[in-house]
C-alpha atoms as a PDB file:
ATOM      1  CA  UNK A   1       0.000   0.000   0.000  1.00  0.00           C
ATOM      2  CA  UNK A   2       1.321   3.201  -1.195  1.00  0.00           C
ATOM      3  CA  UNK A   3       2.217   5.516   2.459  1.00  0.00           C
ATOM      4  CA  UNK A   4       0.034   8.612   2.848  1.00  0.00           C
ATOM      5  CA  UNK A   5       1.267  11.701   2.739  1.00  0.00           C
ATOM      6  CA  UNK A   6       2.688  13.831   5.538  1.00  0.00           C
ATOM      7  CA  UNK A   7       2.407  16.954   4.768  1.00  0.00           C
ATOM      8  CA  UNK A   8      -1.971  16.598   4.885  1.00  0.00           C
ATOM      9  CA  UNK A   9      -3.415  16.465   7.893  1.00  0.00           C
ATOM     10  CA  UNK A  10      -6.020  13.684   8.987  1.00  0.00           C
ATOM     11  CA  UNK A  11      -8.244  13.535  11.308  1.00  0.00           C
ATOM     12  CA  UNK A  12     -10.073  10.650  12.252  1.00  0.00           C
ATOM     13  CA  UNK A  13     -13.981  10.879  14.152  1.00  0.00           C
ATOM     14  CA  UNK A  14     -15.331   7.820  15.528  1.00  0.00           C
ATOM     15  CA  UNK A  15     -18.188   7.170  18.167  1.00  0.00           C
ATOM     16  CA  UNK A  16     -17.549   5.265  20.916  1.00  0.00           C
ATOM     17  CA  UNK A  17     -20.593   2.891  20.887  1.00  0.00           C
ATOM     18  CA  UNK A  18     -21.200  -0.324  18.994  1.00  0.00           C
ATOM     19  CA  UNK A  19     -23.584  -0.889  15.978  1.00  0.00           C
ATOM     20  CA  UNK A  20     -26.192  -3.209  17.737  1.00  0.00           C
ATOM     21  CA  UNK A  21     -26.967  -4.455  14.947  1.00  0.00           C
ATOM     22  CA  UNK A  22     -24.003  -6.016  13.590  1.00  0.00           C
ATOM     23  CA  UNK A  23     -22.408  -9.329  15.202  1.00  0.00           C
ATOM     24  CA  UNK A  24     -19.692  -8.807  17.784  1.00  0.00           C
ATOM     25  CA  UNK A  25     -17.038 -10.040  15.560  1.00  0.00           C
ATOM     26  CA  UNK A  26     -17.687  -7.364  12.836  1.00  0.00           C
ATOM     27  CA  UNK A  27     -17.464  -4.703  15.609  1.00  0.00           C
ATOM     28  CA  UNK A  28     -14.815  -5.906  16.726  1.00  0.00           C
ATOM     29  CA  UNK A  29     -12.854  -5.818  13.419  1.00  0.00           C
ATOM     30  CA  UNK A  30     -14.246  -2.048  12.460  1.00  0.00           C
ATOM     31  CA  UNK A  31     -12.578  -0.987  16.043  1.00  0.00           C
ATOM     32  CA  UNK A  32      -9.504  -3.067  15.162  1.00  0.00           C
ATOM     33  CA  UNK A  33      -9.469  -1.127  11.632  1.00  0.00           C
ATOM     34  CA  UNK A  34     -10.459   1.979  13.350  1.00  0.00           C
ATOM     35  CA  UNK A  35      -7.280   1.884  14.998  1.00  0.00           C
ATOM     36  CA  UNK A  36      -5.031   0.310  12.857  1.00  0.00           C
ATOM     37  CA  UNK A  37      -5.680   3.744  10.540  1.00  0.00           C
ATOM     38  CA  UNK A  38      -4.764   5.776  13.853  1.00  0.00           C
ATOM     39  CA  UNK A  39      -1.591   4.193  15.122  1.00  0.00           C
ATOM     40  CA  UNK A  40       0.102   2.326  11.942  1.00  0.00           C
ATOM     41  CA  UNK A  41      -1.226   3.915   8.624  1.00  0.00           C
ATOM     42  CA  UNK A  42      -1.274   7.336   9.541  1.00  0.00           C
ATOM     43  CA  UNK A  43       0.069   7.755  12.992  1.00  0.00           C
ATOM     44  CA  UNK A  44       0.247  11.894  13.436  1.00  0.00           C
ATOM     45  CA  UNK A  45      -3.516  11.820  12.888  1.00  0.00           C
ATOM     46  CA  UNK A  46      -5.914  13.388  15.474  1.00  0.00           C
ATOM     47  CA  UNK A  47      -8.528  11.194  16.381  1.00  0.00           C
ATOM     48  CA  UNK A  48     -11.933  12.515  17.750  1.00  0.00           C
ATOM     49  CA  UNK A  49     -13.882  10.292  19.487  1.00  0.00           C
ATOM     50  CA  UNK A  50     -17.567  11.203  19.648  1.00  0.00           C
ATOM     51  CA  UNK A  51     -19.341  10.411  23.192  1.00  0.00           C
ATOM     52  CA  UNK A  52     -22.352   8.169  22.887  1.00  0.00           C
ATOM     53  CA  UNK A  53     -22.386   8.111  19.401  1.00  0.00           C
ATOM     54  CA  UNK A  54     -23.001   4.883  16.541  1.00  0.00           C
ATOM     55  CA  UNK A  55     -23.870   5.013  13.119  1.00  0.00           C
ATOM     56  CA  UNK A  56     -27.438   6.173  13.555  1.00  0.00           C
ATOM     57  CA  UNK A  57     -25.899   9.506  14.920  1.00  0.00           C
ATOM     58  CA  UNK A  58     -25.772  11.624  11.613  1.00  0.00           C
ATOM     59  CA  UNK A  59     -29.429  11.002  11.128  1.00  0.00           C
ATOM     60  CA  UNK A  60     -30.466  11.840  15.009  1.00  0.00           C
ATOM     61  CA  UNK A  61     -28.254  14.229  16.215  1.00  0.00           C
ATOM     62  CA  UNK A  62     -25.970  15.437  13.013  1.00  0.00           C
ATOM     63  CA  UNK A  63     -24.429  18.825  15.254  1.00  0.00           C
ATOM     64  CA  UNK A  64     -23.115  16.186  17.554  1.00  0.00           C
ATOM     65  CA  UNK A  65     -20.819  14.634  14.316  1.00  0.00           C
ATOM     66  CA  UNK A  66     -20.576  17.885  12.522  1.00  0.00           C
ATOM     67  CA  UNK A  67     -19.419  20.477  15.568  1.00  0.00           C
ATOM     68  CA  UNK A  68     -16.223  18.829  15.646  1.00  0.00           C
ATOM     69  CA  UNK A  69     -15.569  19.349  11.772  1.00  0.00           C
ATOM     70  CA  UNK A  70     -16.711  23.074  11.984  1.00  0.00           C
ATOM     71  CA  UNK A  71     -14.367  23.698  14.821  1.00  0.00           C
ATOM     72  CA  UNK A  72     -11.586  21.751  13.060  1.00  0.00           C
ATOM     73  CA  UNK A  73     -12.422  24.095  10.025  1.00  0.00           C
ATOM     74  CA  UNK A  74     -12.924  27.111  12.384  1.00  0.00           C
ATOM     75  CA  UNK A  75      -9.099  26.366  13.758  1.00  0.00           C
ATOM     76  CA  UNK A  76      -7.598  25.717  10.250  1.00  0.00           C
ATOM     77  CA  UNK A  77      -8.569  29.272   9.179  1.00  0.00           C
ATOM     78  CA  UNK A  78      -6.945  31.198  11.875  1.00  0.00           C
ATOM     79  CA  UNK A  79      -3.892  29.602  10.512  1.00  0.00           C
END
């Protein structure tokens, strides 16, 4: 797999809560993937972990998934 570049920043935002509707194992192996992104593919990434949330979030509560990209924005302008 061809490295990712450096010189972009990445930020990762995940929820901290389990699809309930998927088997264990497959939750398991999106948290495993989740941070095998963080620590070995791109390890300077900033990871945001979103309290309470799953995949249902953007539908139900979409500030709660989208405040942290407006802020990340926000901070990336007064650059």
């Amino acid at each position: 797999m061809k490295p990712f570049p450096y010189n972009i920043s990445v930020t990762v935002i995940t929820g901290n809560y389990y699809d309930e509707q998927l088997p264990s194992s497959l939750n398991k192996a999106w948290a495993k993937s989740q941070q095998h992104l963080i620590s070995t593919l791109h390890p300077g990434s900033h990871h945001i972990v979103v309290n309470g949330a799953d995949h249902h979030m953007l539908y139900r509560k979409p500030l709660a998934v989208s405040e942290p990209i407006r802020k990340l924005i926000h901070q990336w302008r007064r650059r």
